[in-house]
N, C-alpha and C. Protein backbone atom coordinates (compact mmCIF):
# COMPACT_ATOMS: atom_id res chain seq x y z
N UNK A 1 0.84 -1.18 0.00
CA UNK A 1 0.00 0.00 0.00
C UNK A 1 0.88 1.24 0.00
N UNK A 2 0.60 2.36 -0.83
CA UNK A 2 1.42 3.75 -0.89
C UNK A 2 0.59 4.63 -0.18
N UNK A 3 1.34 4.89 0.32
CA UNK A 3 0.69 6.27 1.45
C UNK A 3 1.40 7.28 1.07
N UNK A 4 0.09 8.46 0.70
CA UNK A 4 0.70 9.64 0.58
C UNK A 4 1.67 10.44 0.84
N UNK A 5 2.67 10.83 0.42
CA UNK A 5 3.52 12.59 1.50
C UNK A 5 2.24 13.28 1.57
N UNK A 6 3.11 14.25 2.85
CA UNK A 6 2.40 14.65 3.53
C UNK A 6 1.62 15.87 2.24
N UNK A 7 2.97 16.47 1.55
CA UNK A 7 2.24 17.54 0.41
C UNK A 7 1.26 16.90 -0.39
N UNK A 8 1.25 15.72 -0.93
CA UNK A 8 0.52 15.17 -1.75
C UNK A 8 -1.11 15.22 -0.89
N UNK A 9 -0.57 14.86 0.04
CA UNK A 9 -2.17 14.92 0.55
C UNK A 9 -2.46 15.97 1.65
N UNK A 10 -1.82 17.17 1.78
CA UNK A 10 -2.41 18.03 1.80
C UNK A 10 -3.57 18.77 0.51
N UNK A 11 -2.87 18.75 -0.70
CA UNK A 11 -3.36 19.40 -1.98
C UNK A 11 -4.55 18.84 -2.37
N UNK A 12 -4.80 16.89 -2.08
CA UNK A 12 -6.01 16.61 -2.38
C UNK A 12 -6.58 16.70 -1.32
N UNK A 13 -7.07 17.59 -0.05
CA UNK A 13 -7.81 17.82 0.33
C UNK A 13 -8.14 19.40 0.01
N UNK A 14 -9.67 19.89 -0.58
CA UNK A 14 -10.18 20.80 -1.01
C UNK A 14 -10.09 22.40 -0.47
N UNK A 15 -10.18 21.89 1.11
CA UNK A 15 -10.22 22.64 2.05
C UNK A 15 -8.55 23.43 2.45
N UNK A 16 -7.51 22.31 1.94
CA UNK A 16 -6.24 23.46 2.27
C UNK A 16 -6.10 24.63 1.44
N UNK A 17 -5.17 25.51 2.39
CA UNK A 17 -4.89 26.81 1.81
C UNK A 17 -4.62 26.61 0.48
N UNK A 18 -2.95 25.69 0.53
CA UNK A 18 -2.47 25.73 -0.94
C UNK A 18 -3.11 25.25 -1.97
N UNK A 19 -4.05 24.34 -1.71
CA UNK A 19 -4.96 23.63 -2.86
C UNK A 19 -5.82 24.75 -3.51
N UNK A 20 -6.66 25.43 -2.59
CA UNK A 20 -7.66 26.66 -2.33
C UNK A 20 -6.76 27.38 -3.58
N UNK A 21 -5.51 27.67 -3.41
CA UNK A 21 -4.65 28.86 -4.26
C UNK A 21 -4.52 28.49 -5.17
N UNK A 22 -4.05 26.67 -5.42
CA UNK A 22 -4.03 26.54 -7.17
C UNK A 22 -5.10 25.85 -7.71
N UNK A 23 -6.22 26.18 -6.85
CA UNK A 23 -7.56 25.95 -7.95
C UNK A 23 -7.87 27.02 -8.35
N UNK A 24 -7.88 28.31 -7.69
CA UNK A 24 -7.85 29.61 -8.09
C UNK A 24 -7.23 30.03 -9.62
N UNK A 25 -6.11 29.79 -9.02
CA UNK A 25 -4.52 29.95 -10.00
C UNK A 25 -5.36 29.50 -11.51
N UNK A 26 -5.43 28.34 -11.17
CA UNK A 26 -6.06 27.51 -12.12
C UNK A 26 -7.05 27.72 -13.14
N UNK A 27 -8.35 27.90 -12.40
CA UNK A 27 -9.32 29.15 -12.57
C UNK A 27 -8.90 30.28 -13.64
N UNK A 28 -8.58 31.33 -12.83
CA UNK A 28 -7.85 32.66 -13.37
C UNK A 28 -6.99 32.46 -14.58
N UNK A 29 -5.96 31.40 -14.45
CA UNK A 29 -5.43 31.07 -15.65
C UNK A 29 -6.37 30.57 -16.94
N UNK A 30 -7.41 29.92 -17.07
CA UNK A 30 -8.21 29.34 -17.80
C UNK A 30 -8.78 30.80 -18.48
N UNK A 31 -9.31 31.53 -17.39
CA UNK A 31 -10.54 32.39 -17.68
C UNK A 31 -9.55 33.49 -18.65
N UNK A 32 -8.38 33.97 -18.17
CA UNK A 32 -7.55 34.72 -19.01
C UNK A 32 -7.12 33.81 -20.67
N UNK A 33 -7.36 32.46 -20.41
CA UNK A 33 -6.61 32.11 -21.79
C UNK A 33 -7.87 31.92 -22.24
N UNK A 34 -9.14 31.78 -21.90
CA UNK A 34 -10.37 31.99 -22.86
C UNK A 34 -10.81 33.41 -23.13
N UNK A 35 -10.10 34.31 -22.45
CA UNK A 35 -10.39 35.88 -23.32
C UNK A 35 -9.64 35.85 -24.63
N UNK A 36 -8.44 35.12 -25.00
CA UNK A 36 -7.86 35.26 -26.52
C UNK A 36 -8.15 33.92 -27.09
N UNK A 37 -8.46 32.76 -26.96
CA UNK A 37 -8.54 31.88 -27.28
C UNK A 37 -9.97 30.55 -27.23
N UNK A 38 -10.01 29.91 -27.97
CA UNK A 38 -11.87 28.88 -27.72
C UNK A 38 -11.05 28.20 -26.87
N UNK A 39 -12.13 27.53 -25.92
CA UNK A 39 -11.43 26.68 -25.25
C UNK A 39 -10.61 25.42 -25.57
N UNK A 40 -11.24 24.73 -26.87
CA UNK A 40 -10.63 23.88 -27.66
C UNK A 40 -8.99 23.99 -27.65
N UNK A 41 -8.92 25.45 -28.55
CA UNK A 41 -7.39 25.34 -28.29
C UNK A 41 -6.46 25.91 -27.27
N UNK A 42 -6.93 25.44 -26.35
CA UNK A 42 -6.30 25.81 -24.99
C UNK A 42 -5.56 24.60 -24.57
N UNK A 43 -4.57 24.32 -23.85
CA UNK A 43 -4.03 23.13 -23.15
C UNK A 43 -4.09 22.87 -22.19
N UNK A 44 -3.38 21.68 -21.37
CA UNK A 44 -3.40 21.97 -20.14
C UNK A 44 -2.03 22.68 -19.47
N UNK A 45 -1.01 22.32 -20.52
CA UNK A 45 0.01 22.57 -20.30
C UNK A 45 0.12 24.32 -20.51
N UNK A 46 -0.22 25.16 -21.27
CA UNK A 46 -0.73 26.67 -21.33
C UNK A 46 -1.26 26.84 -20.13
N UNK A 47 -2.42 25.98 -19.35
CA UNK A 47 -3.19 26.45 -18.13
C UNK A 47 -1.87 26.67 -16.91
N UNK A 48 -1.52 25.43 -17.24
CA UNK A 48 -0.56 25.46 -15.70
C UNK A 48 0.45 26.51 -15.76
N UNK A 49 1.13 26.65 -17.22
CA UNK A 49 1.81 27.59 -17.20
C UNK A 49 1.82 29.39 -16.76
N UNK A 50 0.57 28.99 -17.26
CA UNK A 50 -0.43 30.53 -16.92
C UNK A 50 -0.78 31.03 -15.34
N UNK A 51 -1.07 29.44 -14.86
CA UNK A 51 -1.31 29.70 -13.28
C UNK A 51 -0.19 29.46 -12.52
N UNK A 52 1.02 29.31 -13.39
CA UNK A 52 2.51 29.13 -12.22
C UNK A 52 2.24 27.80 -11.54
N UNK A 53 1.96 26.77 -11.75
CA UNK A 53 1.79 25.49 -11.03
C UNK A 53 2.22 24.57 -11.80
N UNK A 54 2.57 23.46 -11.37
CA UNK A 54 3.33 22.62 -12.07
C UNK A 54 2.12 21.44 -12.76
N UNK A 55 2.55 20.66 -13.85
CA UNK A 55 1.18 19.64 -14.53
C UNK A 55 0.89 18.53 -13.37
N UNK A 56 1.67 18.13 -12.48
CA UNK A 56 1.23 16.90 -11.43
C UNK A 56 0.40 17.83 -10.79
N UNK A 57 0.42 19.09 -10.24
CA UNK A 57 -0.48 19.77 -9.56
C UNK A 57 -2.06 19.91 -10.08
N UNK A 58 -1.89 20.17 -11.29
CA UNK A 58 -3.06 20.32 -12.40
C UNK A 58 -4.05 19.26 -11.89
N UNK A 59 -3.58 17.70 -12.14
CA UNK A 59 -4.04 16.95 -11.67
C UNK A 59 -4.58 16.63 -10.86
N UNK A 60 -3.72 17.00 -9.16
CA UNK A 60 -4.26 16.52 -8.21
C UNK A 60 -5.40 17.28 -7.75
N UNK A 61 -6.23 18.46 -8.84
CA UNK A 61 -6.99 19.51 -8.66
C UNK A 61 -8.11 18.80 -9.89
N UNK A 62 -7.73 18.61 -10.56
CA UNK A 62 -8.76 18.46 -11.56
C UNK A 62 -8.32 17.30 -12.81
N UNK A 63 -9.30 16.21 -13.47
CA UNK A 63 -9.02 14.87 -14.06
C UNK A 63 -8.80 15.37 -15.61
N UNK A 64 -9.59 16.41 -15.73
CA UNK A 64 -9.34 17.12 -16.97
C UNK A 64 -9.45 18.76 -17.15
N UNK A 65 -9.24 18.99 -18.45
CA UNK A 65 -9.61 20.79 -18.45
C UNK A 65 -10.86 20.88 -18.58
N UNK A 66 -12.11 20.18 -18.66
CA UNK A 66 -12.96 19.89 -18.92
C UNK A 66 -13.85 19.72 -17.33
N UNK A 67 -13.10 19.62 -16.87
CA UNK A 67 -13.52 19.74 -15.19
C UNK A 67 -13.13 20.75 -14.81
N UNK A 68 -11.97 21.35 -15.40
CA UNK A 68 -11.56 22.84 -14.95
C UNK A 68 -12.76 23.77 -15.14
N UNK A 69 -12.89 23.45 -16.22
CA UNK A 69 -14.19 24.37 -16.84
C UNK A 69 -15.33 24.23 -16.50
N UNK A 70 -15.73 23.01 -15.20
CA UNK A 70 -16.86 22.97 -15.02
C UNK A 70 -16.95 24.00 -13.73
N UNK A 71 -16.01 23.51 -12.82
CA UNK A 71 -15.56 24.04 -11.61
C UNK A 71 -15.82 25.84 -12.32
N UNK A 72 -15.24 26.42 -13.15
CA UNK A 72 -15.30 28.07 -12.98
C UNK A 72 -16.77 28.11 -13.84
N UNK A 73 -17.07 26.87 -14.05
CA UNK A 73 -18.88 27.59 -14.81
C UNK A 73 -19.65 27.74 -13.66
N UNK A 74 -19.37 26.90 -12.86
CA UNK A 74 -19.89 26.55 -11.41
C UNK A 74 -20.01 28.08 -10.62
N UNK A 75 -18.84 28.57 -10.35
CA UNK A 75 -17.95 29.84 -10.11
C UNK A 75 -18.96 31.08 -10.39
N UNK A 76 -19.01 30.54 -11.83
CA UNK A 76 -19.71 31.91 -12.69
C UNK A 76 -21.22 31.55 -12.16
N UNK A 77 -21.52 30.89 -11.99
CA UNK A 77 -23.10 30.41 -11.74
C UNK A 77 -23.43 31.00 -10.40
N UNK A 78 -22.28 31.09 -9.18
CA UNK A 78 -22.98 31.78 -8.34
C UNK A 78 -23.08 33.39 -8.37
N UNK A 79 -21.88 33.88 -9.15
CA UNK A 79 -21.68 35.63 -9.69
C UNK A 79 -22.97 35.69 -9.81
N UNK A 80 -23.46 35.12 -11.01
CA UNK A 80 -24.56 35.27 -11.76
C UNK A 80 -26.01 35.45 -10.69
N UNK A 81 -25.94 34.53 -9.95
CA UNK A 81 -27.20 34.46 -9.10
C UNK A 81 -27.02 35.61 -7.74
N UNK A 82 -25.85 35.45 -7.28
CA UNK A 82 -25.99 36.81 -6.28
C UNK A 82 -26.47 38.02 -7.14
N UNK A 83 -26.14 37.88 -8.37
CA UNK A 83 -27.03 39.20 -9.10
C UNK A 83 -28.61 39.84 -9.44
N UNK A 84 -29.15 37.80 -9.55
CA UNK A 84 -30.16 38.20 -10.00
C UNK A 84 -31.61 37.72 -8.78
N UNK A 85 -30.90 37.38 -7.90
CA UNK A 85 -31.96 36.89 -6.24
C UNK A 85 -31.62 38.31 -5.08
N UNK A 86 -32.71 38.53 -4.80
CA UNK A 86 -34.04 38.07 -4.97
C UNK A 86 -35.23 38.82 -6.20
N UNK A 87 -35.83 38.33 -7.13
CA UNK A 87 -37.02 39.43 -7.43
C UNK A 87 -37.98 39.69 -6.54
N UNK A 88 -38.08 40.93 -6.03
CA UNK A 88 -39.16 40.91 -4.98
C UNK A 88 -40.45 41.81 -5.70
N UNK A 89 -39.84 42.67 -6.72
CA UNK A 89 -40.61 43.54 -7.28
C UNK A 89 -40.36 44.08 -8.50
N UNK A 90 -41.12 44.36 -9.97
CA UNK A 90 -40.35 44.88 -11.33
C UNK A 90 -39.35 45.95 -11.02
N UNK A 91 -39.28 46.33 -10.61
CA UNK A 91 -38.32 47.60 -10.51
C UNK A 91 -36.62 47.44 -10.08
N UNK A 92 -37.38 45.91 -8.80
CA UNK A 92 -35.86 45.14 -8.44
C UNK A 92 -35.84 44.26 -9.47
N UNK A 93 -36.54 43.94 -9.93
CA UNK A 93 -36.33 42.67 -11.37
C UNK A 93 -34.96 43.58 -12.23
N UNK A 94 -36.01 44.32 -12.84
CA UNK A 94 -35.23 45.11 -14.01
C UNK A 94 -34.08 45.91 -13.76
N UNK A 95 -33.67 46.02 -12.49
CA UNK A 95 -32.25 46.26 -11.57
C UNK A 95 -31.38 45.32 -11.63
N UNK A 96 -32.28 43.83 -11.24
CA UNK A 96 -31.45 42.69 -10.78
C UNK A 96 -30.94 42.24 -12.58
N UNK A 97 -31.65 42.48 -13.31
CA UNK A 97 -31.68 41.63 -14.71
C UNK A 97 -30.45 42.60 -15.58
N UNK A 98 -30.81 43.83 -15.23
CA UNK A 98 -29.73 44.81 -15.78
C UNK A 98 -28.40 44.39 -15.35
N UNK A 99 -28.24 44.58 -13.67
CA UNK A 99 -26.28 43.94 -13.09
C UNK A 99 -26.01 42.87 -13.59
N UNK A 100 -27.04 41.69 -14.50
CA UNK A 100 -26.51 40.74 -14.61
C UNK A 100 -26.41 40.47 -15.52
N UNK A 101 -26.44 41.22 -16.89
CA UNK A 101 -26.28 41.23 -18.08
C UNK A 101 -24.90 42.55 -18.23
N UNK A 102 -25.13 43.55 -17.48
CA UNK A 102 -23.52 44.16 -17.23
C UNK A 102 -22.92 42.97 -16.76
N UNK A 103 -22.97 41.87 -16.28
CA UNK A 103 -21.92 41.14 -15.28
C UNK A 103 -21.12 40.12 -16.75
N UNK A 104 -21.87 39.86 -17.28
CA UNK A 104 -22.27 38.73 -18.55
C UNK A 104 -21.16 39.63 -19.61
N UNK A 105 -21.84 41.37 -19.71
CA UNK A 105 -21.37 41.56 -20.77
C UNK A 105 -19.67 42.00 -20.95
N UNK A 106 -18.96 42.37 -19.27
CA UNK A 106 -18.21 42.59 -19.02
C UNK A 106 -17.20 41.25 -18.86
N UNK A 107 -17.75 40.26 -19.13
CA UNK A 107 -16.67 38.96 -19.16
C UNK A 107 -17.14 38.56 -20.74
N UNK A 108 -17.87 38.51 -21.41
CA UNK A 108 -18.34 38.11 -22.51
C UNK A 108 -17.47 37.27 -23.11
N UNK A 109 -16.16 37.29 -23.53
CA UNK A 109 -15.35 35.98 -23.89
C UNK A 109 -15.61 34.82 -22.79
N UNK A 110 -15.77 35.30 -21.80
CA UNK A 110 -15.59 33.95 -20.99
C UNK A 110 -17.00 33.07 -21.38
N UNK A 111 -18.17 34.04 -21.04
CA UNK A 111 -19.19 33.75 -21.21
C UNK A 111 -19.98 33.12 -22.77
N UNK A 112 -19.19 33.73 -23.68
CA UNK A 112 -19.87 33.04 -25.07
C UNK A 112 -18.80 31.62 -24.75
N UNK A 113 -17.75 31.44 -24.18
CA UNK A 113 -16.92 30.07 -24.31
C UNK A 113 -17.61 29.19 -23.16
N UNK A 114 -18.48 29.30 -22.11
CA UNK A 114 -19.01 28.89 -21.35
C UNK A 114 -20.36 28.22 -21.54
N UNK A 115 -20.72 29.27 -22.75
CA UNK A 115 -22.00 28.71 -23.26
C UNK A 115 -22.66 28.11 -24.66
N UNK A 116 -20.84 27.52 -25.20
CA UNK A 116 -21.05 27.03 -26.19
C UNK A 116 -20.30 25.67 -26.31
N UNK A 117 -19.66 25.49 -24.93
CA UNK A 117 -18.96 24.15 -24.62
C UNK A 117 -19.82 23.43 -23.94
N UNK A 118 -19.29 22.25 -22.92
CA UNK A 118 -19.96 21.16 -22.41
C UNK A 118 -20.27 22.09 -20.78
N UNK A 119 -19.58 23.15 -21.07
CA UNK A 119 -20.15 23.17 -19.75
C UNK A 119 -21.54 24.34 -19.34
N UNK A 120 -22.34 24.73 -20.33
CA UNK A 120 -23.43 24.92 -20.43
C UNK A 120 -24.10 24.56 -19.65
N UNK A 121 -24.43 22.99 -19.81
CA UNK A 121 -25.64 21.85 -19.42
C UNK A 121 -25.48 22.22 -17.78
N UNK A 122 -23.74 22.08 -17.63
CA UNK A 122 -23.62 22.32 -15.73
C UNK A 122 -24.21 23.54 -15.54
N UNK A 123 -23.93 24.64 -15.85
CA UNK A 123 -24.08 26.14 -15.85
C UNK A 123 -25.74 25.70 -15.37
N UNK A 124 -26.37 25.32 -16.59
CA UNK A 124 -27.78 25.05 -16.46
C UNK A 124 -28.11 24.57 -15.07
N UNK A 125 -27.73 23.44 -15.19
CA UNK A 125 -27.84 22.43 -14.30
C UNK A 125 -27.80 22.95 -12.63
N UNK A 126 -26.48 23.62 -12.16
CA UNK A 126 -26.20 24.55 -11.28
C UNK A 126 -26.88 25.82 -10.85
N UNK A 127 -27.00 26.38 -11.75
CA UNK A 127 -28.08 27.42 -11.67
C UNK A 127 -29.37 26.76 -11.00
N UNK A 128 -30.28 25.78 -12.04
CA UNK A 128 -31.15 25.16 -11.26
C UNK A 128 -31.16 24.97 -10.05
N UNK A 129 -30.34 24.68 -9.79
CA UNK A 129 -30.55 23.70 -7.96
C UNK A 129 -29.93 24.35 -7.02
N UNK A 130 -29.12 25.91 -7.03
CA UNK A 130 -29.36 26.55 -6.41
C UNK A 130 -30.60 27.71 -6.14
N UNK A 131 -30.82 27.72 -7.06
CA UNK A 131 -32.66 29.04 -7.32
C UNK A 131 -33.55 27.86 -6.70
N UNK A 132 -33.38 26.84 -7.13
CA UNK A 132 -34.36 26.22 -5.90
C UNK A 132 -34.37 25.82 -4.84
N UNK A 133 -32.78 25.66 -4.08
CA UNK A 133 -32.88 26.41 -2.98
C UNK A 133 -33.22 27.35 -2.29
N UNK A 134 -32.94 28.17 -2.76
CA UNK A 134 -33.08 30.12 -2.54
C UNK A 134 -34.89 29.71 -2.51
N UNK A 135 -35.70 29.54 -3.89
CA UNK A 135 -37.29 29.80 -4.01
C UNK A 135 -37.62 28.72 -2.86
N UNK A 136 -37.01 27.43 -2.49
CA UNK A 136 -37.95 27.25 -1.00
C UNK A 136 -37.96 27.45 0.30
N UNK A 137 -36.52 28.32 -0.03
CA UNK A 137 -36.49 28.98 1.34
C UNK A 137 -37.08 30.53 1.67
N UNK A 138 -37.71 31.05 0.26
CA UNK A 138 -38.17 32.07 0.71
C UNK A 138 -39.86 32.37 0.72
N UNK A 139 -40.54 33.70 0.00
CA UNK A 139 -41.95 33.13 0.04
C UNK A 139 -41.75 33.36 -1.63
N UNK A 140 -42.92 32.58 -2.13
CA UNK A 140 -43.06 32.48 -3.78
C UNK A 140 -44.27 33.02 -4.10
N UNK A 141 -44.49 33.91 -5.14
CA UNK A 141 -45.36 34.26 -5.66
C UNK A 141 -46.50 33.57 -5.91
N UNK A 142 -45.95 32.06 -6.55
CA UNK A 142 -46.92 31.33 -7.00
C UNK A 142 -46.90 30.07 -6.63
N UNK A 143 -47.04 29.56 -5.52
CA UNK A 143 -46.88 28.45 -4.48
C UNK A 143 -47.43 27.04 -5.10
N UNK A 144 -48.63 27.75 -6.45
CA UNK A 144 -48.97 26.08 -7.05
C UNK A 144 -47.82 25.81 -7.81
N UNK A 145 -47.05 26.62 -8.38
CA UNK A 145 -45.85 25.89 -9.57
C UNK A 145 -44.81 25.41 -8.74
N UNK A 146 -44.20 24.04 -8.95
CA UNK A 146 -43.44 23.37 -8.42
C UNK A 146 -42.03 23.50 -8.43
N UNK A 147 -41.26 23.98 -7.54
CA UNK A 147 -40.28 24.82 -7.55
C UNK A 147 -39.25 24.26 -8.66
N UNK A 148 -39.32 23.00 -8.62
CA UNK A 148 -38.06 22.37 -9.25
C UNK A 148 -38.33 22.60 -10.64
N UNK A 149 -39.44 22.81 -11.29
CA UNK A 149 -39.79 22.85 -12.58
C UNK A 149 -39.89 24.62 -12.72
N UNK A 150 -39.87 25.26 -11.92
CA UNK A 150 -39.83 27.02 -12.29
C UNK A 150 -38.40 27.05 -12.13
N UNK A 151 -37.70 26.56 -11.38
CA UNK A 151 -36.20 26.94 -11.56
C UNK A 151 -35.50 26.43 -12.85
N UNK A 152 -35.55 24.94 -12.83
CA UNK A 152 -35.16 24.35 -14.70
C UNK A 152 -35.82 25.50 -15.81
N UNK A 153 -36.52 25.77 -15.61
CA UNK A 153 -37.36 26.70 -16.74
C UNK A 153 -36.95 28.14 -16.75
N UNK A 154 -36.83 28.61 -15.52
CA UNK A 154 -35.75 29.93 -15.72
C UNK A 154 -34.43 29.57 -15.97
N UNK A 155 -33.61 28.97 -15.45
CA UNK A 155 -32.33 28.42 -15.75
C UNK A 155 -32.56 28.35 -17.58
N UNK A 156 -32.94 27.49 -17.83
CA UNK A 156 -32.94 26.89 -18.98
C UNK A 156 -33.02 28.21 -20.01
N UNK A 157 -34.07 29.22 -19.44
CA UNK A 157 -34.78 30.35 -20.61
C UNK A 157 -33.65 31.39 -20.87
N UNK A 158 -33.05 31.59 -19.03
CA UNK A 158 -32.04 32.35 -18.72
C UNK A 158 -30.57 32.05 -19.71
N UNK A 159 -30.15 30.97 -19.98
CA UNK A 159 -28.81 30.55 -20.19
C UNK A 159 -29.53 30.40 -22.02
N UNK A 160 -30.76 30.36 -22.68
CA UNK A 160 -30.74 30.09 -23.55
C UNK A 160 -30.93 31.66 -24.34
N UNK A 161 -31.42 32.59 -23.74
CA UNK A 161 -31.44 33.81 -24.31
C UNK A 161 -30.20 34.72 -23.86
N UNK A 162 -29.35 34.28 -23.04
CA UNK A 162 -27.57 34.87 -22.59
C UNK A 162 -27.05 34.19 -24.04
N UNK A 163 -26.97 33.03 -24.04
CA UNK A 163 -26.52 32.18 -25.85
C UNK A 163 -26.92 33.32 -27.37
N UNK A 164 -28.14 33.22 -27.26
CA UNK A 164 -28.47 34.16 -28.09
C UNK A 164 -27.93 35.55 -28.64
N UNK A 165 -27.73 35.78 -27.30
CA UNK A 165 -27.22 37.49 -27.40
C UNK A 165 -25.50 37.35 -27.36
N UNK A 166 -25.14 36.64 -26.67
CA UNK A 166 -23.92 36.62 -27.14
C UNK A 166 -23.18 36.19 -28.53
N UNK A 167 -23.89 35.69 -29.61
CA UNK A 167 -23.85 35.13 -30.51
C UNK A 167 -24.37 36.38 -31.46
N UNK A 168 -24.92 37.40 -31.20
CA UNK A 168 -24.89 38.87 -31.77
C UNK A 168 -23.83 39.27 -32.19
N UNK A 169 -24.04 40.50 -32.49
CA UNK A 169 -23.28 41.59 -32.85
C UNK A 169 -22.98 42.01 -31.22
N UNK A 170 -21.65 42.78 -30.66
CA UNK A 170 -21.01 42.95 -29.64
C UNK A 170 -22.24 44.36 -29.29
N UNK A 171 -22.65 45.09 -30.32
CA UNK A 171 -23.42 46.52 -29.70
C UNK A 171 -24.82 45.92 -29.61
N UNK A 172 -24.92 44.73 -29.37
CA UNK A 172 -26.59 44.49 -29.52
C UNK A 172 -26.53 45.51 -28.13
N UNK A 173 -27.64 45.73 -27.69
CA UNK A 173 -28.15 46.65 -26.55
C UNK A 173 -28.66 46.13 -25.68
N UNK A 174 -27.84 45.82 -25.08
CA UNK A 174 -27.51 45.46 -23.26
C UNK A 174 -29.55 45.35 -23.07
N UNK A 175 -30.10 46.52 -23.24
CA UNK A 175 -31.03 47.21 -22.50
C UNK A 175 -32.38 45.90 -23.22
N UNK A 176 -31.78 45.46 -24.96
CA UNK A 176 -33.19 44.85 -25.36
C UNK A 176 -32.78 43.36 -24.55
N UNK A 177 -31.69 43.03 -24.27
CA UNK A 177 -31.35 42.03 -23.33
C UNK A 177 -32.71 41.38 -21.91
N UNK A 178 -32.18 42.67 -21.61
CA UNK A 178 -33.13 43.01 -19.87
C UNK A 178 -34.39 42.61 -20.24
N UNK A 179 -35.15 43.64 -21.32
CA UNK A 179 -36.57 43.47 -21.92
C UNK A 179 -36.80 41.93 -21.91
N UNK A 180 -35.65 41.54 -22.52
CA UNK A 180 -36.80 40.43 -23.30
C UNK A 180 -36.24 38.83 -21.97
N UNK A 181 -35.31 39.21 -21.10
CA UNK A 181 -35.43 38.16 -20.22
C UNK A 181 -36.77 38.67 -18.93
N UNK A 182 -36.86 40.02 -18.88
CA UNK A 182 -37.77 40.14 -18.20
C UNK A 182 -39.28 39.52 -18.74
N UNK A 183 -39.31 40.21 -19.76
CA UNK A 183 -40.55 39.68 -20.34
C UNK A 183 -40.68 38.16 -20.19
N UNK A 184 -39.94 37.29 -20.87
CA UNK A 184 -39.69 35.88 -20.94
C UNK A 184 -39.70 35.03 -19.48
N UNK A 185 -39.46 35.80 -19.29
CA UNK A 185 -38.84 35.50 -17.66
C UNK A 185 -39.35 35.75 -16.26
N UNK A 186 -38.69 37.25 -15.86
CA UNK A 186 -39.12 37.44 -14.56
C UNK A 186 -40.75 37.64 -14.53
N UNK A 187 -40.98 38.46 -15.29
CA UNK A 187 -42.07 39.19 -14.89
C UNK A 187 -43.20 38.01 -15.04
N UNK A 188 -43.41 36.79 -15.98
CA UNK A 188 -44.06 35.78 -15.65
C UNK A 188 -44.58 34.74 -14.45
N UNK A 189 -43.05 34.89 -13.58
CA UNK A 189 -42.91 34.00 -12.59
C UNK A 189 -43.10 35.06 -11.05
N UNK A 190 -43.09 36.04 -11.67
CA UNK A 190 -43.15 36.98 -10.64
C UNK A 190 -44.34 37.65 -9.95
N UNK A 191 -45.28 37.65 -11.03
CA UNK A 191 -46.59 37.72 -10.95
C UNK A 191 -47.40 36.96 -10.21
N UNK A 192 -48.25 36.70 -9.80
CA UNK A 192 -48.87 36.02 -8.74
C UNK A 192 -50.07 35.61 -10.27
N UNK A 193 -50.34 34.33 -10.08
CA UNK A 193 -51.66 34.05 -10.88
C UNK A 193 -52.33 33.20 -10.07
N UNK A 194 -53.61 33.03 -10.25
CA UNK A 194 -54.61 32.00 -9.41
C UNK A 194 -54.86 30.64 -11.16
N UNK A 195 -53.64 30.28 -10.63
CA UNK A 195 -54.03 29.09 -10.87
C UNK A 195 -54.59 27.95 -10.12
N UNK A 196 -55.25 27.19 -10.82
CA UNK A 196 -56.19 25.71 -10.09
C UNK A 196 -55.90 24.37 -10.90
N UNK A 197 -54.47 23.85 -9.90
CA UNK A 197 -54.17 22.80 -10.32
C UNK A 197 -54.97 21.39 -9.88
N UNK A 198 -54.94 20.14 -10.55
CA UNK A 198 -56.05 19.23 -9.92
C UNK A 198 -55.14 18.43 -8.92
């Protein structure tokens, strides 16, 4: 049986400092080499180089770049949601929907490479199942729709009209952005309806 050094298994635990620093490293390095580059042609060997860490380190952090990338979609998924929770009212909607399309449009390389790779589905996926945390811990507008199916459905509408617009022209207008996720979006779920489910 091989038993770890002690460094080796400090790093695979999540919680140490130094691990903490070169998942970061890691991170940051990725997100800078997807502002000039698709992720495709990125390496791993460019990543590590970028984040000052050596390739056995790479490893003991992540099985592929492909996990790298899930880990900072992950990342980006909570940016995203401290932006846009809570809607309590249109006025905070169209506040909350605005910082988060500035947030989107101010990383935009990262974000069109985020949402045209594999790690989308997570993005999706992540998003979901934290908003439905958040919607049952707070009060909901509309208590008959079933949380898990209003969060997939904003997630889903959310990440499929961010695709859209990033796949524009760079001056599309931030502002018809807001409109049309509000419309699509908040202001649907936000509304109170008397529905009568059986």
């Amino acid at each position: 049986m091989i038993v770890p050094s002690a460094p080796q298994n400090r790093l695979r635990r999540p919680d140490d400092p130094r691990a903490l620093k070169s998942r970061r490293a890691l991170r940051d390095a990725l997100l800078a080499l997807l502002e000039k580059r698709t992720f495709e042609q990125i390496t791993i060997k460019e990543i590590t180089s970028a984040a000052g860490v050596s390739y056995p380190v790479f490893f003991r952090q992540f099985a592929s770049k492909e996990e790298l990338l899930n880990d900072l979609a992950a990342s980006e998924v909570g940016g995203l949601l401290a932006l846009t929770h809570p809607i309590v009212d249109e006025a905070v909607a169209m506040n909350n929907l605005r910082e988060m399309c500035n947030y989107v449009q101010q990383r935009r390389p990262l974000w069109k490479s985020l949402l045209t790779t594999g790690a989308a589905s997570t993005m999706r996926s992540e998003f979901a199942r934290i908003s439905a945390e958040i919607a049952k811990a707070g009060p909901q507008a509309n208590p008959w729709l079933p949380v898990e199916l209003a969060s997939s459905f904003v997630a889903t509408g959310i990440f499929e009209i961010l695709a859209w617009w990033l796949n524009q022209p760079e001056d599309y207008p931030v502002g018809n952005i807001v409109k049309i996720l509000h419309a699509l979006i908040a202001r649907p779920l936000s509304l109170p309806q008397n529905v009568q489910l059986d």
